[in-house]
C-alpha atoms as a PDB file:
ATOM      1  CA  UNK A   1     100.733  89.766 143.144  1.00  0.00           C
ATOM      2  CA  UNK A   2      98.082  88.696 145.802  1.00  0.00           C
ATOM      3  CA  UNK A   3      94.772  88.020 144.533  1.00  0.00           C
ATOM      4  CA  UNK A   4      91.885  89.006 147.155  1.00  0.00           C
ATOM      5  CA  UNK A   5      89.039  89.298 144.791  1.00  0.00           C
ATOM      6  CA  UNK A   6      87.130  85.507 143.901  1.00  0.00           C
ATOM      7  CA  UNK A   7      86.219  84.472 140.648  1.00  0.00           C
ATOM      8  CA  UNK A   8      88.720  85.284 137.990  1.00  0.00           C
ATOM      9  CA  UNK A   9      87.765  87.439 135.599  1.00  0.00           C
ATOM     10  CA  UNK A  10      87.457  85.804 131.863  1.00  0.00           C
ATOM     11  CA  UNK A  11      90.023  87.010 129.793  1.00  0.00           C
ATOM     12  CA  UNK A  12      91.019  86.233 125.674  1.00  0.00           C
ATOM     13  CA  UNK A  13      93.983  85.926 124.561  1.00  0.00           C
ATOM     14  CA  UNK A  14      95.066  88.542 121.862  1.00  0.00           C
ATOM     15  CA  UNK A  15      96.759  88.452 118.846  1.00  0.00           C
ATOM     16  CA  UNK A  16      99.574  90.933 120.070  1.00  0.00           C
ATOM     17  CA  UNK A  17     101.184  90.027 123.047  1.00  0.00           C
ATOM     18  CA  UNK A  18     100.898  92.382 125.959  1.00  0.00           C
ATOM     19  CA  UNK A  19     105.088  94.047 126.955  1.00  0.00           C
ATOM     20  CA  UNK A  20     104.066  96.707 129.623  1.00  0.00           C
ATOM     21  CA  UNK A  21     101.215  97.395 132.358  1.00  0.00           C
ATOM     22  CA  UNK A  22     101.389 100.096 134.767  1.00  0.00           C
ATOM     23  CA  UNK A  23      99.814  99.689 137.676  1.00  0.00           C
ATOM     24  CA  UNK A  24      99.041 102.776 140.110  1.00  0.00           C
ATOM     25  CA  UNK A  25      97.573 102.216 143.377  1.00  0.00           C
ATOM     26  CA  UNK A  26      96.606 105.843 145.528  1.00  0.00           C
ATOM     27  CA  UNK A  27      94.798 104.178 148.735  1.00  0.00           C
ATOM     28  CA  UNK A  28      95.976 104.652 152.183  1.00  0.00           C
ATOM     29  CA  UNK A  29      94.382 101.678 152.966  1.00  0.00           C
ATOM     30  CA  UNK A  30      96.249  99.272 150.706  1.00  0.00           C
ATOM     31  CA  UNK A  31      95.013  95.630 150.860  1.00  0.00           C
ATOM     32  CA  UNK A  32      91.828  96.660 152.919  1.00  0.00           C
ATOM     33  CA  UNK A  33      90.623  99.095 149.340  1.00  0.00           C
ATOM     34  CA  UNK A  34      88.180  97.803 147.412  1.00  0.00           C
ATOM     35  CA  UNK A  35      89.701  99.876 144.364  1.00  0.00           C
ATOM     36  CA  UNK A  36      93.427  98.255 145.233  1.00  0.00           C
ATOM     37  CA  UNK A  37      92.175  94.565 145.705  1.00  0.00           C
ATOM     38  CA  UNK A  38      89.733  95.096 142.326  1.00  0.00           C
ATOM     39  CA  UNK A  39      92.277  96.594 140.389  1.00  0.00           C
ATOM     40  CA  UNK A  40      95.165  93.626 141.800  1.00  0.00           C
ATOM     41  CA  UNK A  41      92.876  91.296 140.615  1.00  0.00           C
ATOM     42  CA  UNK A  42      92.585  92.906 137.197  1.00  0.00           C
ATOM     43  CA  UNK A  43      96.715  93.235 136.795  1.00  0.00           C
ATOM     44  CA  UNK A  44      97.002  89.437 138.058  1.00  0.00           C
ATOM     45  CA  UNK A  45      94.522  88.381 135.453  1.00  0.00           C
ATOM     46  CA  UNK A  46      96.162  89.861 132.634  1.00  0.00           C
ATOM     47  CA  UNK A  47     100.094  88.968 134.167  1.00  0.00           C
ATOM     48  CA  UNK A  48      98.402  85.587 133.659  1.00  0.00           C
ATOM     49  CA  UNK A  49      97.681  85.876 129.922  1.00  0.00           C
ATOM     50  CA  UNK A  50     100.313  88.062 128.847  1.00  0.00           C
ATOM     51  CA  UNK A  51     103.306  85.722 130.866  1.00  0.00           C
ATOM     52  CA  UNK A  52     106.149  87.941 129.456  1.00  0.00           C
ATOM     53  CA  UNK A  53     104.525  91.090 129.991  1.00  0.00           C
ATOM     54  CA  UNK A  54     106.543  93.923 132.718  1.00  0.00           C
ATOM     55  CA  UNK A  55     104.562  95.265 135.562  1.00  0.00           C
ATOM     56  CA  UNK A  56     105.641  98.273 136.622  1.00  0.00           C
ATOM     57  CA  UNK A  57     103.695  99.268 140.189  1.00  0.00           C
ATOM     58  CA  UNK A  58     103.730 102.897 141.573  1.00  0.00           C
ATOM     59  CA  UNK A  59     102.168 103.280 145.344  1.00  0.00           C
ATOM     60  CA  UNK A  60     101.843 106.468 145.705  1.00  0.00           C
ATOM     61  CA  UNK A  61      99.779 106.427 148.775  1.00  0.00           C
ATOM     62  CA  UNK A  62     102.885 103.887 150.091  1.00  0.00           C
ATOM     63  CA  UNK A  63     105.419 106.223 148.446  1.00  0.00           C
ATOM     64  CA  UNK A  64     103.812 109.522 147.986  1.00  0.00           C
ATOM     65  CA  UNK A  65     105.600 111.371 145.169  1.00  0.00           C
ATOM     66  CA  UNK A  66     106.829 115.658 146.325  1.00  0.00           C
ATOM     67  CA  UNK A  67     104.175 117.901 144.954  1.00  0.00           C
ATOM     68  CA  UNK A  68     105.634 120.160 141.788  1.00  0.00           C
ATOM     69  CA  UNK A  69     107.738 123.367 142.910  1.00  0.00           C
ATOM     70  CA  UNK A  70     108.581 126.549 141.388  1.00  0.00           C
ATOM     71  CA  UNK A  71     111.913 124.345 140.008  1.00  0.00           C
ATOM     72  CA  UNK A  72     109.537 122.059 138.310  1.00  0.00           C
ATOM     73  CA  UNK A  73     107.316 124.812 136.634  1.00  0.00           C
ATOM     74  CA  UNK A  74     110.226 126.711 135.460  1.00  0.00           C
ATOM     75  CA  UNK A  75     112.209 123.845 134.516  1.00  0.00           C
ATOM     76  CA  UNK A  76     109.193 121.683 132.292  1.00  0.00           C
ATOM     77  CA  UNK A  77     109.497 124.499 129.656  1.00  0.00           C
ATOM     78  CA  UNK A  78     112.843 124.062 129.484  1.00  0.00           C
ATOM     79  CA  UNK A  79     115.418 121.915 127.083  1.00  0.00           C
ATOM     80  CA  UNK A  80     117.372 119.690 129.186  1.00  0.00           C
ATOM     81  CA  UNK A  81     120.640 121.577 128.337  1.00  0.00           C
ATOM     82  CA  UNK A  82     118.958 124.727 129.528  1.00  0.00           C
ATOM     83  CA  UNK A  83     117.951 123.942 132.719  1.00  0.00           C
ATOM     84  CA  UNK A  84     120.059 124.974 136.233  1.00  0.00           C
ATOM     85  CA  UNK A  85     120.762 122.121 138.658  1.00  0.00           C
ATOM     86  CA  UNK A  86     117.719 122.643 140.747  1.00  0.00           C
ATOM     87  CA  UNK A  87     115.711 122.195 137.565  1.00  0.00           C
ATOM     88  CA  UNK A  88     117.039 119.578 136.726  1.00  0.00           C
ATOM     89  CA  UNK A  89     117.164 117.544 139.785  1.00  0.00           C
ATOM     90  CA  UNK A  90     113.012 119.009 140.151  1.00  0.00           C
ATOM     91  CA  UNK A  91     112.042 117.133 136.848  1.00  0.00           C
ATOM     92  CA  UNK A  92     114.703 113.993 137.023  1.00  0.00           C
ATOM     93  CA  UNK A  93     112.027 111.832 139.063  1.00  0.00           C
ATOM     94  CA  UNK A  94     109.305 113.021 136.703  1.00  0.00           C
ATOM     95  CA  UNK A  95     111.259 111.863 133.873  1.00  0.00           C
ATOM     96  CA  UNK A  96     111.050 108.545 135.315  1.00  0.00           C
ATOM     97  CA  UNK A  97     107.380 108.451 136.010  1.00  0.00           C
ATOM     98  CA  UNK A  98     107.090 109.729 131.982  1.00  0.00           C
ATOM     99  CA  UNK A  99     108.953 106.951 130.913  1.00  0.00           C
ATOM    100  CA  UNK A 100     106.940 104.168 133.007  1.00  0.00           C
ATOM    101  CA  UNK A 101     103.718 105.999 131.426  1.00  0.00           C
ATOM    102  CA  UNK A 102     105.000 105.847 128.307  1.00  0.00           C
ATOM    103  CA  UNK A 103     106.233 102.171 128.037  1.00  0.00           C
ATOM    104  CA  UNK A 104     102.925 101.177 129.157  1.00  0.00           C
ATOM    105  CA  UNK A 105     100.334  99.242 127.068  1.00  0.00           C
ATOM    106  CA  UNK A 106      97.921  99.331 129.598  1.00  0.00           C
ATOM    107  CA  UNK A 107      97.508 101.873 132.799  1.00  0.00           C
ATOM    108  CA  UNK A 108      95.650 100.366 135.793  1.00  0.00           C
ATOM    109  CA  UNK A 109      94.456 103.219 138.241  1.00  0.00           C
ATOM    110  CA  UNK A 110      92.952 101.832 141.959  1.00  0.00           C
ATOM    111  CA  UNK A 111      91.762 104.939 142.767  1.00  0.00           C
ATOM    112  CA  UNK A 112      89.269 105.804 146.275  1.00  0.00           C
ATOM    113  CA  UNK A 113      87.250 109.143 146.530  1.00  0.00           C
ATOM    114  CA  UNK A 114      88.861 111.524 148.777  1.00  0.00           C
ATOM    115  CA  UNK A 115      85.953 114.563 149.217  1.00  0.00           C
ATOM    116  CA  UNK A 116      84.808 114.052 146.070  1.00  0.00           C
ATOM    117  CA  UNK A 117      87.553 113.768 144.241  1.00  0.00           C
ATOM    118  CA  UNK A 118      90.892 112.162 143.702  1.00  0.00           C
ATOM    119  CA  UNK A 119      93.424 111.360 146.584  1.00  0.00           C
ATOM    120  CA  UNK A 120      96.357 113.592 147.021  1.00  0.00           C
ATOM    121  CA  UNK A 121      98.823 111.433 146.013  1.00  0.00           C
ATOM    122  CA  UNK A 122      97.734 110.398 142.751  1.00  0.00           C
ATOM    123  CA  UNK A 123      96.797 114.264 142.050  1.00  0.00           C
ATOM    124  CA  UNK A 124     100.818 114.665 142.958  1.00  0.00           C
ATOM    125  CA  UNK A 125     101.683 111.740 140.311  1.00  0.00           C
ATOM    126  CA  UNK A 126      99.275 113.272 137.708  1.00  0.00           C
ATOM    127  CA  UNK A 127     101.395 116.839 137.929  1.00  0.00           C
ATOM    128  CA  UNK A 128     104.205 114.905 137.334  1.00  0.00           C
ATOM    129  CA  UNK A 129     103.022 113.144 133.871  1.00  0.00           C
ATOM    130  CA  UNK A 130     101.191 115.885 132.433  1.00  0.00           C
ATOM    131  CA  UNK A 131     103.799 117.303 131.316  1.00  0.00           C
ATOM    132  CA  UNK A 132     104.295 119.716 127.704  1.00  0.00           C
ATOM    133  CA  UNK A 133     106.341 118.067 125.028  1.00  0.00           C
ATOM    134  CA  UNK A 134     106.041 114.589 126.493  1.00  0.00           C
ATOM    135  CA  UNK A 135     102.646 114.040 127.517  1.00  0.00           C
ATOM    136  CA  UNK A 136     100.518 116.691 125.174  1.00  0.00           C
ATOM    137  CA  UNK A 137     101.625 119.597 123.248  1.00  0.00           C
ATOM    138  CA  UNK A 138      99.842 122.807 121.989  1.00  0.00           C
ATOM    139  CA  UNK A 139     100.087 124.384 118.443  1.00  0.00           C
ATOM    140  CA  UNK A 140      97.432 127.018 116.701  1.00  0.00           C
ATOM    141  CA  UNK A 141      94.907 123.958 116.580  1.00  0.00           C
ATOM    142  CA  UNK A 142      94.768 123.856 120.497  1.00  0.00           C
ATOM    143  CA  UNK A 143      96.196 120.943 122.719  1.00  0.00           C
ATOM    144  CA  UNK A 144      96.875 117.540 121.262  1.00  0.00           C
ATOM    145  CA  UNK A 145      97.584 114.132 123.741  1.00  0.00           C
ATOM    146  CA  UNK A 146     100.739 112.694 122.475  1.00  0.00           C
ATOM    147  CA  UNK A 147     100.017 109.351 124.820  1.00  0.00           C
ATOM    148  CA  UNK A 148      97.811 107.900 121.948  1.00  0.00           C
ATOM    149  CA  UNK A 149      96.905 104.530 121.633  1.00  0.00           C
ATOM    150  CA  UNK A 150      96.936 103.202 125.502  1.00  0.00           C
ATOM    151  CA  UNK A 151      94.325 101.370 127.452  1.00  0.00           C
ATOM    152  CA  UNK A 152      93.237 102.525 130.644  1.00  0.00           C
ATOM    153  CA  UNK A 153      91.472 100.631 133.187  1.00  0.00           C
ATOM    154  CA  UNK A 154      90.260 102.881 136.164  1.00  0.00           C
ATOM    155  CA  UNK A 155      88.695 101.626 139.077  1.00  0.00           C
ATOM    156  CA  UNK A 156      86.997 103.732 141.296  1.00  0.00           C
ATOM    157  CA  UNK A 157      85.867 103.032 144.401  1.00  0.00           C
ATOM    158  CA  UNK A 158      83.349 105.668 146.869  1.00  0.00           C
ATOM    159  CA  UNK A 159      80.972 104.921 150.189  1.00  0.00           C
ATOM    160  CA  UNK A 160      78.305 106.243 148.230  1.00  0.00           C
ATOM    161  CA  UNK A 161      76.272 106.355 145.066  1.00  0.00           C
ATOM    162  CA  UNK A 162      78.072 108.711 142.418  1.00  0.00           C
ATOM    163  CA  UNK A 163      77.125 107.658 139.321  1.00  0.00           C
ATOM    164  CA  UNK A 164      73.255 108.343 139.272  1.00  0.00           C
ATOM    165  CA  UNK A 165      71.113 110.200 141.542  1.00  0.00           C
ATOM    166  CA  UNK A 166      70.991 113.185 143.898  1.00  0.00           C
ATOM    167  CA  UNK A 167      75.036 112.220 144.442  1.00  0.00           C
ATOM    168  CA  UNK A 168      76.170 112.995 140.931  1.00  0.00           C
ATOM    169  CA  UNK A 169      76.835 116.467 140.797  1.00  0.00           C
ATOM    170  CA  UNK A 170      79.675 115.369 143.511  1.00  0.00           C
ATOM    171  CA  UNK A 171      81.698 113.123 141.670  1.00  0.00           C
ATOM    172  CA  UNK A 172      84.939 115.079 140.602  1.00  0.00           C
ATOM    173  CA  UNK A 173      86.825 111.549 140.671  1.00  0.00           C
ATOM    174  CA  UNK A 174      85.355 110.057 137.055  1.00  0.00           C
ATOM    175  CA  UNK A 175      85.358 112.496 134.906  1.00  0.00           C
ATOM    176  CA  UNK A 176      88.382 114.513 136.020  1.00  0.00           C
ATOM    177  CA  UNK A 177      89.964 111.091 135.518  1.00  0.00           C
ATOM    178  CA  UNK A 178      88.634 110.863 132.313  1.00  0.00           C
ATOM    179  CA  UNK A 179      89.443 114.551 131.368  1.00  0.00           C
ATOM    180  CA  UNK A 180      92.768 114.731 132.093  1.00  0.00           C
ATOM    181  CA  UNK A 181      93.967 111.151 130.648  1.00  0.00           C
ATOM    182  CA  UNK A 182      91.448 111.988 127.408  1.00  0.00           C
ATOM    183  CA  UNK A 183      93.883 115.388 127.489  1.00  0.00           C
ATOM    184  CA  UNK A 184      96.868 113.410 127.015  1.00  0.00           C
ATOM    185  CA  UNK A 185      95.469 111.114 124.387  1.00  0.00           C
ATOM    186  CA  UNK A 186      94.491 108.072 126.453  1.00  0.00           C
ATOM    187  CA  UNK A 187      90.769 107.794 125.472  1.00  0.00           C
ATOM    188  CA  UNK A 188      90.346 104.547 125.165  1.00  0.00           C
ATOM    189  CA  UNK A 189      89.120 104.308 129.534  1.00  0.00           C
ATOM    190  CA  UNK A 190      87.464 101.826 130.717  1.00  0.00           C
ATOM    191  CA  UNK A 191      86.157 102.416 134.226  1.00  0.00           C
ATOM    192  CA  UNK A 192      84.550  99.477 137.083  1.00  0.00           C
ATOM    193  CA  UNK A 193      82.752 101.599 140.112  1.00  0.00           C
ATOM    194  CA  UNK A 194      82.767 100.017 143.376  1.00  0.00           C
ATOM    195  CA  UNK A 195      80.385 102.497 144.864  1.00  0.00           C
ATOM    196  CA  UNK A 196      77.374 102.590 147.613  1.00  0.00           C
ATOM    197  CA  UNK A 197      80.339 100.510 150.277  1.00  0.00           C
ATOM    198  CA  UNK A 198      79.156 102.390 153.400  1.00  0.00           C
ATOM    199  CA  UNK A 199      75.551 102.125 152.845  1.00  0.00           C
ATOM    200  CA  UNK A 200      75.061  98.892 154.976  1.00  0.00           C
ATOM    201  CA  UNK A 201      75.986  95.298 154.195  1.00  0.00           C
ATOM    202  CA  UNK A 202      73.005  94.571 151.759  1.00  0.00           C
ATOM    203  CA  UNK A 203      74.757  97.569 149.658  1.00  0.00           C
ATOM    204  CA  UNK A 204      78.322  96.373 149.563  1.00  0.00           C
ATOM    205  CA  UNK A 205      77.546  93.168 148.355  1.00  0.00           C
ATOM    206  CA  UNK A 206      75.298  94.505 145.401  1.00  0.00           C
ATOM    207  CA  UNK A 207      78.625  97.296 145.015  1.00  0.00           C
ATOM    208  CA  UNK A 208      80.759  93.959 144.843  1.00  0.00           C
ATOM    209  CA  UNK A 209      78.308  91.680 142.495  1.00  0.00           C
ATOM    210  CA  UNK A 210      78.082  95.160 140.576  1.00  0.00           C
ATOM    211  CA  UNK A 211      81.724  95.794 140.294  1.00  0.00           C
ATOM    212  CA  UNK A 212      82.324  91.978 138.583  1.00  0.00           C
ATOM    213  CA  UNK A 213      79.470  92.422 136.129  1.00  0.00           C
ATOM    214  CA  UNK A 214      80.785  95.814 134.889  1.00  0.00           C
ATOM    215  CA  UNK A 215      84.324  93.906 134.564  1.00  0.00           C
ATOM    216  CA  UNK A 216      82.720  91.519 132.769  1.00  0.00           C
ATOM    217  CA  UNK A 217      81.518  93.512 130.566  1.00  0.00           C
ATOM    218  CA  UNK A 218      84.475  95.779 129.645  1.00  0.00           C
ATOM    219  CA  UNK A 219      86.565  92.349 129.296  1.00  0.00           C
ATOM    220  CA  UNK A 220      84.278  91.795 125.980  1.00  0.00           C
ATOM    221  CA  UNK A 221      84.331  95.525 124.709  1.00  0.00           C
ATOM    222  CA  UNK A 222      88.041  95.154 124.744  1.00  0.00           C
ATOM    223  CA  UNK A 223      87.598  91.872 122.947  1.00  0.00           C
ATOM    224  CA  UNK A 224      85.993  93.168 120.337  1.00  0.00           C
ATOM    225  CA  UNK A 225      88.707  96.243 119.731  1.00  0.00           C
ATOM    226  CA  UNK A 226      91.411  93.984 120.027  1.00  0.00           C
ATOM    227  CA  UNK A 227      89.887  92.383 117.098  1.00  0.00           C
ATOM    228  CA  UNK A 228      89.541  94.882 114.948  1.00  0.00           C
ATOM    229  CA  UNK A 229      92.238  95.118 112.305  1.00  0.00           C
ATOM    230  CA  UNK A 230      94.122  98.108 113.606  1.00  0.00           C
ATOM    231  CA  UNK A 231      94.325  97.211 116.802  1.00  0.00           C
ATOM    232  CA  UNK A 232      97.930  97.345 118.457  1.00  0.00           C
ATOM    233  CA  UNK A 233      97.433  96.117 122.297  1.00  0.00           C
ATOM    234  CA  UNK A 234      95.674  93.437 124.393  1.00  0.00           C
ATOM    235  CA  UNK A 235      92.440  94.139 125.885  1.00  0.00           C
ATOM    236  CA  UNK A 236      92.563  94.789 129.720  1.00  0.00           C
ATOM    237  CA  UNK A 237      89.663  94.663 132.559  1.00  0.00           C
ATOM    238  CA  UNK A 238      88.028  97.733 134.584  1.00  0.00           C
END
């Protein structure tokens, strides 16, 4: 995978060997997105360390997924024996999308601010994993993630300053990130914000120098879980 970002991030070799990283890139702007090169960078680095681990890469701003249809929504509460032709041929790519999700140790998400919030495309790819029965399920103690014990590594990137200041009550791209992976049991998110870009040259290169030092740090927090006695996966940069 090309590597556009300088100075490789320090990773540590785990104790468990990494098998699967999915990587999902949603910017139209592909090589030229800060969140896409950032995010690259991060999958190379831990390709690197984990030699026999799979990437799996979904560009869905390259390949934009359908958006959910009434065959979908009628079909998803369905048992796969009970669903008509048009169901199933609705839900057969979302099975496969499930599957890559599921597999996955680690889920990388290059992700640009669209209006505030997420692109399109990834919104589209999100319909198709959140999914009851696979991805959460409800009983009389309310909703439950059944996607427990992933790593996710979210890098965000946004022309302007989100994550402090007057700007904040704008960002729907974090935490509805945050929300809806926490709501099918990946909590453990790490996330690197490439923000302040179109606020002169002075500002993207403190948004750059930012964006390593926050990977950095996040390589060492994951250090220190992957430590820990009951951890299960490597640790993986934001």
């Amino acid at each position: 995978m090309k590597n556009t970002v300088e100075n490789s991030f320090p990773f540590i070799t785990r104790k468990t060997p990494m098998k699967n990283i999915l990587f999902v890139s949603s910017s139209p702007s592909g090589w030229n997105s800060y969140s896409h090169q950032f995010a690259s960078h991060i999958v190379d680095d831990l390709k690197a360390r984990h030699p026999g681990a799979k990437v799996v890469v979904r560009d869905v701003a390259k390949e934009p997924l359908p958006h959910v249809d009434a065959a979908f929504a009628t079909g998803r509460a369905l048992p796969p024996e009970k669903r008509s032709p048009a169901e199933a041929e609705a839900l057969a790519l979302s099975d496969i999308l499930l599957a890559e999700l599921e597999a996955a140790d680690v889920l990388v998400l290059a992700v640009p601010m669209h209006n505030f919030g997420v692109p399109s495309t990834l919104k589209a790819w999100i319909d198709h994993v959140v999914r009851p029965g696979r991805a959460f399920s409800y009983s009389e103690k309310g909703p439950e993630g059944l996607l427990k014990g992933k790593k996710a590594v979210v890098v965000v990137a946004r022309g302007g300053v989100y994550s402090e200041g007057p700007a904040r009550q704008f960002d729907f791209q974090e935490p509805y990130l945050r929300a809806v992976l926490g709501f099918i049991g990946i909590t453990n998110v790490r996330v690197v914000r490439v923000e302040g870009m179109a606020m002169g040259e002075q500002a993207l290169k403190n948004a750059m120098a930012s964006a390593k030092a926050q990977s950095e740090k996040i390589v060492r927090e994951f250090a220190q879980l992957d430590s820990s006695p009951d951890t299960t996966l490597s640790g993986a940069l934001a």
